[in-house]
Protein backbone atom coordinates (compact mmCIF):
# COMPACT_ATOMS: atom_id res chain seq x y z
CA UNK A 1 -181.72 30.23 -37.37
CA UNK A 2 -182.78 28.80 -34.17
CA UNK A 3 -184.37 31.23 -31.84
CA UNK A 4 -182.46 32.05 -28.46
CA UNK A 5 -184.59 34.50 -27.40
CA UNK A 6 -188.65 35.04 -26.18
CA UNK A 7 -190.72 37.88 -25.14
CA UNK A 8 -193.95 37.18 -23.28
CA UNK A 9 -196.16 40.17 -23.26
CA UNK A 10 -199.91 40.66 -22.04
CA UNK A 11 -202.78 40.55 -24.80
CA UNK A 12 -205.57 42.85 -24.36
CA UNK A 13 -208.99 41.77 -24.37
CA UNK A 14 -211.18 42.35 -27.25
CA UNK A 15 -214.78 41.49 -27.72
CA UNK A 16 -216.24 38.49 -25.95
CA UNK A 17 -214.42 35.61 -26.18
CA UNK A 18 -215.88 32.07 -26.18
CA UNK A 19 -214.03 30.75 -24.23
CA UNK A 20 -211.02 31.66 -21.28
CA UNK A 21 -207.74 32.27 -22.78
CA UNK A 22 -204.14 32.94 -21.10
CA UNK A 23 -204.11 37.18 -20.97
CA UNK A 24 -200.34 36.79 -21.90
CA UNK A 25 -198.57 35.56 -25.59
CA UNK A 26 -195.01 34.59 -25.81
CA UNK A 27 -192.98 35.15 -29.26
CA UNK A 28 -189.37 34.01 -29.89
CA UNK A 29 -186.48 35.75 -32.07
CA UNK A 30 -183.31 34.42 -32.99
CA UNK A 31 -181.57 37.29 -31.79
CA UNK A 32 -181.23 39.76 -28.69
CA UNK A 33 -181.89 42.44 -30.99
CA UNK A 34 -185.34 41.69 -32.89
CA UNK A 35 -186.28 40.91 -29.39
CA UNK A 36 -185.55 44.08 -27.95
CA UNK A 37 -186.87 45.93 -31.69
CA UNK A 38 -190.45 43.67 -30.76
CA UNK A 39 -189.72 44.92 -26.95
CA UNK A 40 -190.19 48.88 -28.03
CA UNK A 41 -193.01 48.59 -30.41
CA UNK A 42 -195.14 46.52 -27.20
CA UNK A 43 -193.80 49.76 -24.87
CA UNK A 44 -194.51 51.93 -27.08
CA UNK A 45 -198.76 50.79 -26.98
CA UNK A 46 -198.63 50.56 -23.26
CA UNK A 47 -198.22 46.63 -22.56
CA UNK A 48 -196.33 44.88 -20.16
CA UNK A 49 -193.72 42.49 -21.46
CA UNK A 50 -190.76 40.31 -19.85
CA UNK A 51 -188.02 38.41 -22.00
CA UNK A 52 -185.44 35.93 -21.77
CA UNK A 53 -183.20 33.41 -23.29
CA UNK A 54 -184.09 30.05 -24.18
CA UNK A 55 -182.80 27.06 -23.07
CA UNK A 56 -180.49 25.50 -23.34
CA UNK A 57 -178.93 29.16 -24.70
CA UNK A 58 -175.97 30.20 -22.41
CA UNK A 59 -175.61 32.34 -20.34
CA UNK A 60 -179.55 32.85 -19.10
CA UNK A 61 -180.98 35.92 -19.12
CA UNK A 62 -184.16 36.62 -17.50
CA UNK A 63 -185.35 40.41 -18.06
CA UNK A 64 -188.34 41.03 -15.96
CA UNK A 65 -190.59 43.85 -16.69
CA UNK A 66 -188.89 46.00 -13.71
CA UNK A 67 -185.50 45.82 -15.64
CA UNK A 68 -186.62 46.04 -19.56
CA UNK A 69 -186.22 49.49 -19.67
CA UNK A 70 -182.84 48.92 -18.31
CA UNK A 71 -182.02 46.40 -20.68
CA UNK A 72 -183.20 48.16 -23.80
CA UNK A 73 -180.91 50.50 -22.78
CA UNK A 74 -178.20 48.47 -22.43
CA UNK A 75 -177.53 47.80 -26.01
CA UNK A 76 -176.59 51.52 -26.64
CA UNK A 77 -174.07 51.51 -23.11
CA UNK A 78 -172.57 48.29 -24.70
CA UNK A 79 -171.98 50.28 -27.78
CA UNK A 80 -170.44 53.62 -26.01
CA UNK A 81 -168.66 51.44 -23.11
CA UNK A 82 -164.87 51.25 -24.46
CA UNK A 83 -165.31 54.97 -25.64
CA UNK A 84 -167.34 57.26 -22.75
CA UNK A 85 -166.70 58.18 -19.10
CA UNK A 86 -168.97 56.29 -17.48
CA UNK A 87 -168.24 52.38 -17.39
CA UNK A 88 -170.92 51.60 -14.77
CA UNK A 89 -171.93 48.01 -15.65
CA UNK A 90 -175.47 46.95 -15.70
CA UNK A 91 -176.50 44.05 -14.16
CA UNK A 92 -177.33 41.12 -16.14
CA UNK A 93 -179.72 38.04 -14.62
């Protein structure tokens, strides 16, 4: 499956390196939801992480690290949407 999705998160230093490296890795997932399952786990030990589709995927979504808690949440609102009160939408980039 081709992957739609990517999560760029920060790597913490370790040891001395060598030489310089970039202090952020980007991994991509064919869906929204391994994404958002690798999303948790990098919360979850204190890193900062942003995601986003792929192009040419459609429509483009751009989560920055302001809005992934938003987003994670998102997935369960999607689920309850058609069934409780509250259909307050969240905003999608």
């Amino acid at each position: 499956m081709t992957p739609t999705w990517y999560v760029t998160f920060e790597v913490r230093k370790r040891g001395t390196l060598p030489k310089q490296r970039s202090p952020r890795e980007t991994r991509t997932f064919a869906t929204e939801a391994e994404a958002k399952a690798f999303v948790r786990a990098n919360l979850d030990e204190g890193l900062v992480v942003f995601a986003g589709t792929i192009n040419p995927h459609v429509p483009k979504q751009l989560i920055p690290s302001s809005r992934i808690q938003a987003w994670l949440v998102d997935e369960q609102w999607n689920a309850e949407r058609d069934t409780g009160p509250d259909r307050t939408p969240i905003t999608r980039f």
